[in-house]
Protein backbone atom coordinates (compact mmCIF):
# COMPACT_ATOMS: atom_id res chain seq x y z
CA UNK A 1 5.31 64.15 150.47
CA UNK A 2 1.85 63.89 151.96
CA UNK A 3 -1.01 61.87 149.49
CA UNK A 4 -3.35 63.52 148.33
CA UNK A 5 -7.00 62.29 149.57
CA UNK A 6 -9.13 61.07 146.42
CA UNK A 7 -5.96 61.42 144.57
CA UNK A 8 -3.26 57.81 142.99
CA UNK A 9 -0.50 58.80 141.03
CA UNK A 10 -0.39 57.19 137.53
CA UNK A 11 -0.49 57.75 133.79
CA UNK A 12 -3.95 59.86 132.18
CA UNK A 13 -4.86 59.73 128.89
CA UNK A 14 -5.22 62.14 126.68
CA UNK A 15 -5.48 60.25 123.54
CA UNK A 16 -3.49 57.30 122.01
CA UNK A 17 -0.49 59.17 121.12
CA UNK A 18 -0.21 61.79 124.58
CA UNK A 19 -0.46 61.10 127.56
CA UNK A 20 0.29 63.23 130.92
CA UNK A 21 2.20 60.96 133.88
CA UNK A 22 1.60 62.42 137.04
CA UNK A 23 3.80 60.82 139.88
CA UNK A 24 4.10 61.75 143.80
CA UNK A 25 6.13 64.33 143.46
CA UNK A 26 4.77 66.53 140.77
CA UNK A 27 3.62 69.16 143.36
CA UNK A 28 7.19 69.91 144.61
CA UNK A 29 8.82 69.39 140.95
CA UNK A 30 5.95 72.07 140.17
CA UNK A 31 6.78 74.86 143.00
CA UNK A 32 10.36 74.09 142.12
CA UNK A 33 9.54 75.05 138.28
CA UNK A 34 7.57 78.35 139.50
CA UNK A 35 10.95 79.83 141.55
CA UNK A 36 13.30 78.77 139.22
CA UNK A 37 12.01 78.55 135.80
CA UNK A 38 9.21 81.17 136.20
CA UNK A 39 10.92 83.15 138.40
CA UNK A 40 7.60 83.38 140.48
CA UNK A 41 7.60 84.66 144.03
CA UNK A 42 7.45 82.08 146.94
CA UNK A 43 3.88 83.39 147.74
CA UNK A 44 2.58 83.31 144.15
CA UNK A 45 4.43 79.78 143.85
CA UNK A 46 2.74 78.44 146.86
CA UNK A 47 -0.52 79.35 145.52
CA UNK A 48 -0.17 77.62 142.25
CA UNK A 49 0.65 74.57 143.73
CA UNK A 50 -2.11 74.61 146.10
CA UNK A 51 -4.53 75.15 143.21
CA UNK A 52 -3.24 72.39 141.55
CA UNK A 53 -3.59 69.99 145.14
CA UNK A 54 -7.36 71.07 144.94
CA UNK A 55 -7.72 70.50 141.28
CA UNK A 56 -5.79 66.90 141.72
CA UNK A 57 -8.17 65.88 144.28
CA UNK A 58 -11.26 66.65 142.45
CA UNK A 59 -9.73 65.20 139.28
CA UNK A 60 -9.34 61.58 140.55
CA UNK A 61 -8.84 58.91 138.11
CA UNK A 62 -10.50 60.44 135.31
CA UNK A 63 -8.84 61.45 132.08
CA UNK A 64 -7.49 64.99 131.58
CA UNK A 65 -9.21 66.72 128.84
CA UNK A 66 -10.00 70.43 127.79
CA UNK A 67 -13.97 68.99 128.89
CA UNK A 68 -12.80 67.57 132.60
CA UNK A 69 -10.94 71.27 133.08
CA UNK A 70 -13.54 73.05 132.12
CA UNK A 71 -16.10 71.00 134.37
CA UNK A 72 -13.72 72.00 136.97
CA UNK A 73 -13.75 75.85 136.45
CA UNK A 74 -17.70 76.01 135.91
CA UNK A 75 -17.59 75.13 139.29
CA UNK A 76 -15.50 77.91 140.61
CA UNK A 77 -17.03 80.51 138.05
CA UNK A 78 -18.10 82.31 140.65
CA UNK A 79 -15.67 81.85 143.30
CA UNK A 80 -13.06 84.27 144.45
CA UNK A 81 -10.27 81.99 143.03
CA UNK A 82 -11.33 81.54 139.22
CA UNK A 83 -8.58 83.80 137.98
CA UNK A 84 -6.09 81.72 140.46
CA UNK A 85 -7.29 78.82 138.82
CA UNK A 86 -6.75 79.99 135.10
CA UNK A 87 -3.20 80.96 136.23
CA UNK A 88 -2.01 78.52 138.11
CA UNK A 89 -3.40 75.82 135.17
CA UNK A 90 -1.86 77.76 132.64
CA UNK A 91 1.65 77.13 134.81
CA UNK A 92 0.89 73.73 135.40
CA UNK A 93 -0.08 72.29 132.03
CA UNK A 94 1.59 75.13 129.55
CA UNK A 95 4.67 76.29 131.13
CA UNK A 96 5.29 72.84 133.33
CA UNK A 97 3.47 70.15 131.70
CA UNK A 98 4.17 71.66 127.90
CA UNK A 99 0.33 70.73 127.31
CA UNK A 100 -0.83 74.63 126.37
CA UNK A 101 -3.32 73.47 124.01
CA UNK A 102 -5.51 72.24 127.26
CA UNK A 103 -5.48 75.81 128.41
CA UNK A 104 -5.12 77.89 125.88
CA UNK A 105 -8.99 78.54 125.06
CA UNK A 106 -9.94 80.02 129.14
CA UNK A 107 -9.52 83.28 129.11
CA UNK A 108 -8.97 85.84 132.76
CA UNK A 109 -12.41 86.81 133.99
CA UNK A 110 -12.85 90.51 132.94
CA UNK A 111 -12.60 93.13 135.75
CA UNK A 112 -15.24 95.87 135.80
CA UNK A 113 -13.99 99.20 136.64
CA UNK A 114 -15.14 101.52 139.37
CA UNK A 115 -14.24 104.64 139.19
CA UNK A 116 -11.83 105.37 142.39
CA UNK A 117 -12.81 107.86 145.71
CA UNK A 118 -9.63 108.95 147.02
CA UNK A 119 -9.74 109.81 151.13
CA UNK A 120 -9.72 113.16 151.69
CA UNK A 121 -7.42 115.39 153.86
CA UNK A 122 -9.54 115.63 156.62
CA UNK A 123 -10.69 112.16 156.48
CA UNK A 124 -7.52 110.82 156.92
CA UNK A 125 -6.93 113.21 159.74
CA UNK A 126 -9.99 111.92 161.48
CA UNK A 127 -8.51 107.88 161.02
CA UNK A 128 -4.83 108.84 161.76
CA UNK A 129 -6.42 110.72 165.14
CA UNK A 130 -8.31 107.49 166.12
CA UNK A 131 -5.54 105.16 165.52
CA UNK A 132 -4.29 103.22 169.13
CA UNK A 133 -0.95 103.24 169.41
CA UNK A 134 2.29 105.01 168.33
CA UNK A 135 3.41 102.75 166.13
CA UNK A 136 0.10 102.23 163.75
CA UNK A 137 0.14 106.02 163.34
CA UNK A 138 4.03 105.72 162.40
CA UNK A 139 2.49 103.27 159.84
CA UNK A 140 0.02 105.36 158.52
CA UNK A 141 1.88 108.01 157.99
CA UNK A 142 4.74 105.99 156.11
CA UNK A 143 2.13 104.73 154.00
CA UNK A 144 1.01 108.60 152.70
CA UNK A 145 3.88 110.37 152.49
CA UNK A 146 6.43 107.42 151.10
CA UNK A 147 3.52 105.94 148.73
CA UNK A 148 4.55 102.42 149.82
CA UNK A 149 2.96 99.05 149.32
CA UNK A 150 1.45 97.55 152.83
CA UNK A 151 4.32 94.76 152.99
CA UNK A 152 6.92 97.50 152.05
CA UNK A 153 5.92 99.65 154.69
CA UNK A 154 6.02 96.81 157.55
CA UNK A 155 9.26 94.68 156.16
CA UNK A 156 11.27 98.02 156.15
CA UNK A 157 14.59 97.38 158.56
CA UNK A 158 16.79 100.19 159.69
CA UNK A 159 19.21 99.22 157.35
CA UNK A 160 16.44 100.51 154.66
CA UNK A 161 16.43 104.21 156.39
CA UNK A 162 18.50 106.91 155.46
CA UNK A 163 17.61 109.30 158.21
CA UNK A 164 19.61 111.93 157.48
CA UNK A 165 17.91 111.94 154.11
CA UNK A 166 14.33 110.92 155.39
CA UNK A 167 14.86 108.22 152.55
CA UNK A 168 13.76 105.23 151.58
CA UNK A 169 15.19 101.87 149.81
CA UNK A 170 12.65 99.16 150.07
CA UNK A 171 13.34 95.78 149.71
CA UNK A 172 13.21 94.01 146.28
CA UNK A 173 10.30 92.02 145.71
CA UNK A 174 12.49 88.96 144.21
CA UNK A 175 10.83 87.09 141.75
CA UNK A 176 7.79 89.52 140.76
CA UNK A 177 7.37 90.23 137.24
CA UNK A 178 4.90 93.38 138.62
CA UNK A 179 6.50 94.97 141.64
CA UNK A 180 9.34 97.14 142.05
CA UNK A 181 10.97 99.22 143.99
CA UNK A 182 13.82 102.38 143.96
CA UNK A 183 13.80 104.95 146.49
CA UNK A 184 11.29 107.01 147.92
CA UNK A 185 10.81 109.46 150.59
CA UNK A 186 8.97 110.16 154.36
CA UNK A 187 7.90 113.76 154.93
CA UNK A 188 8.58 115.65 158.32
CA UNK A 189 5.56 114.72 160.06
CA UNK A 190 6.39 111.04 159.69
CA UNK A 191 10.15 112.09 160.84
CA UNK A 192 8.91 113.49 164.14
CA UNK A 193 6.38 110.16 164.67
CA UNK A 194 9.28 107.55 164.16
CA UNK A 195 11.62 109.47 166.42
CA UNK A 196 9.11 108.54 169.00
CA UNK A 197 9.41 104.51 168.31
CA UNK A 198 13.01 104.33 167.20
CA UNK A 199 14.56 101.29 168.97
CA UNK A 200 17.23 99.58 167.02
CA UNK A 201 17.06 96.25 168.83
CA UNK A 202 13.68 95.69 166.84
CA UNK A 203 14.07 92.83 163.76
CA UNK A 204 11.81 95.75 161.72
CA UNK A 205 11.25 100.01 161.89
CA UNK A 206 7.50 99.93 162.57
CA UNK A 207 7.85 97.19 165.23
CA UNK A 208 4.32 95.63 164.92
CA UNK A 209 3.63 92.65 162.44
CA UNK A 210 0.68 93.00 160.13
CA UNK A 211 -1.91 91.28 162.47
CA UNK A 212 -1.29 93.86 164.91
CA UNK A 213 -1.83 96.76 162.52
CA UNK A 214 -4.88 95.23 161.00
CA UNK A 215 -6.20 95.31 165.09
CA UNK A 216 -5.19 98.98 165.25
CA UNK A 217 -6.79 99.79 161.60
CA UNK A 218 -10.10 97.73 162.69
CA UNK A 219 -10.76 100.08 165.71
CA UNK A 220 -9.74 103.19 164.06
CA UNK A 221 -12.31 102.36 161.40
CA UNK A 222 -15.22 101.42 163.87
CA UNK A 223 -14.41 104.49 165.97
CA UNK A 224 -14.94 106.74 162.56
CA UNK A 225 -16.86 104.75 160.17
CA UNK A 226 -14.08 105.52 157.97
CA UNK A 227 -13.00 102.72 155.65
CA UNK A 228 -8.78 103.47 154.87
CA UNK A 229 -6.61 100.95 153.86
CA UNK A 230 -2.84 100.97 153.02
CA UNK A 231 -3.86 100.70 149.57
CA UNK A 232 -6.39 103.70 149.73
CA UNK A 233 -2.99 105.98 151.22
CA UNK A 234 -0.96 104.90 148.53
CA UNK A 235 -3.42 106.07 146.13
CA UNK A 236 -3.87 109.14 148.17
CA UNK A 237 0.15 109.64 147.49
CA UNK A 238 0.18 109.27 143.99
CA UNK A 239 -3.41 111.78 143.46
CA UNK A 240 -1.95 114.47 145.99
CA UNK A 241 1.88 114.38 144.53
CA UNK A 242 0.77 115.10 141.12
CA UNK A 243 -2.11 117.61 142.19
CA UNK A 244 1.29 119.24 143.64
CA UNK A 245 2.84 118.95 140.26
CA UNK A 246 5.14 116.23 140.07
CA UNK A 247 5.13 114.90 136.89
CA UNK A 248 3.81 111.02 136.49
CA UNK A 249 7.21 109.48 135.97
CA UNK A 250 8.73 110.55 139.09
CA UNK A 251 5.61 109.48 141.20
CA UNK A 252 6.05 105.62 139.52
CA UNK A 253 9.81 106.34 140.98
CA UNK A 254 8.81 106.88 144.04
CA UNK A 255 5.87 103.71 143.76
CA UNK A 256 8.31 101.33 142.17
CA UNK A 257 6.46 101.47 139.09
CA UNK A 258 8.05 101.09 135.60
CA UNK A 259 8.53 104.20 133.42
CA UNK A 260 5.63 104.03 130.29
CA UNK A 261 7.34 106.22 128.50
CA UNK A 262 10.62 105.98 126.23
CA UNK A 263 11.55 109.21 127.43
CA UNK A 264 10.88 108.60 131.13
CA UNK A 265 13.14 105.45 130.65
CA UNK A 266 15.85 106.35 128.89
CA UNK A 267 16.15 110.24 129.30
CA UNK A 268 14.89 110.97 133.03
CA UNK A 269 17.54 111.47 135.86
CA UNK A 270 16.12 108.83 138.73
CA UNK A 271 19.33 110.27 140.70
CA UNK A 272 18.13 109.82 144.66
CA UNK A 273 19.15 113.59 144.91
CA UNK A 274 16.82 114.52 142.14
CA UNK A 275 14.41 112.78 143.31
CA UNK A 276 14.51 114.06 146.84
CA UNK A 277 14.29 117.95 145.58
CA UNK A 278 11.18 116.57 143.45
CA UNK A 279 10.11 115.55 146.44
CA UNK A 280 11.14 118.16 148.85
CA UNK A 281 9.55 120.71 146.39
CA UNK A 282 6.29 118.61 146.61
CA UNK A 283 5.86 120.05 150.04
CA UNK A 284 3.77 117.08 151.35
CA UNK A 285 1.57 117.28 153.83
CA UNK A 286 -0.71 114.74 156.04
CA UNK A 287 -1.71 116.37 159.39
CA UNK A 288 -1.66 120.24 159.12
């Protein structure tokens, strides 16, 4: 394992009785503990462990108390990362370490709400008109008529495509306590777009990596002024499906969302052919 600069393993401590040992390897021990014990993803997992590489390098030599950790997140109060911090140190000295009580008085930074502007139709005409290539329009319209998460969208294989069906089963986010996924659907417009870029020798169905689309989104948005993101068409999906009627618990279907309800979890038919005449009935429409 690479050292650490400012950083010598060895013992800190806490107070007579306790003390934390932290050796050469705690890093790897630690993203081992966030797959397997937390059942973390491998993105979420790398990012607690990086936190903790920073952290480690500021804390030098100096004891580990509730004072040093808090010196530590005054600093990054205002930062982009201070609810990374709090969760990746609640991991690291609660769940790893078994030390909760150095933790357990920072709380998650509060977010303010902001009242959401869904695109409109037109709007999204306008973008999905200005968009380069074949391929980022195949993109954007998976994105509002499936109601798909951005990595969803571009990690879908042909093996995920029921084309018959026009229906979708993305792949599992393994490890996530948050994201899920069952089925979903593509309307026709987005039939007739990936007709055009169908080529089975392709690793993936869209065919462009998410660099690429971010290019294609980028000029789009400076050729309209028009700020739409992945995120903004899923939202789109899930405002225009139940302005069409579909009741909530069938949309979170479709989003890989869990059911709130008892009665949309225990005494809803989540059949794929019930959900495709929910969402056949929907009549959903993008570009006309």
């Amino acid at each position: 394992m690479v050292g650490l600069p400012g950083f010598e393993p060895g013992t800190f401590r806490l107070s007579a009785e306790t003390a934390i040992v932290i050796d050469k390897n705690v890093l790897d021990r630690f993203y081992d503990f966030c797959l397997t014990d937390l059942q973390l993803t491998e993105r979420t997992a790398k990012l607690h462990r990086w936190v903790i590489q920073r952290w480690l390098s500021w804390q030098g030599k100096r004891a580990i108390t509730i004072d040093a950790l808090r010196e530590y997140l005054k600093e990054h109060k205002r930062s982009g990362t201070y609810a990374c911090i709090i969760n990746a140190f609640r991991a690291f000295f609660r769940d790893f370490l078994k030390r909760g009580g150095l933790v357990e008085s920072f709380k998650l930074p509060r977010r303010e709400y902001s009242p959401k502007i869904i695109p409109n139709l037109k709007d999204l005409q306008r973008f999905y008109e200005a968009l380069p290539t074949i391929n980022s329009k195949a993109a954007f319209l998976l994105y509002a008529t499936t109601g798909l998460r951005r990595s969803e969208v571009l990690s879908l294989t042909f093996d995920d495509i029921d084309f018959k069906n026009r229906m979708v089963r993305p792949k599992s986010h393994k490890g996530s306590k948050t994201k899920h996924v069952w089925v979903t659907f593509y309307n026709e417009e987005a039939e007739e777009v990936l007709k055009k870029i169908t080529n089975r020798r392709r690793k993936t169905l869209i065919g462009i990596s998410d660099t690429t689309l971010k290019r294609a989104w980028k000029k789009a948005q400076d050729k309209t002024g028009l700020h739409i993101t992945p995120q903004d068409l899923r939202e789109w999906f899930s405002q225009t499906m139940g302005e069409k009627g579909v009741p909530d618990r069938y949309v979170d279907a479709f989003q890989g969302r869990i059911p709130r309800s008892v009665i949309a979890r225990n005494y809803t038919d989540y059949s794929p052919e019930r959900l495709k005449r929910i969402y056949d009935q929907a009549n959903l429409r993008v570009l006309n």
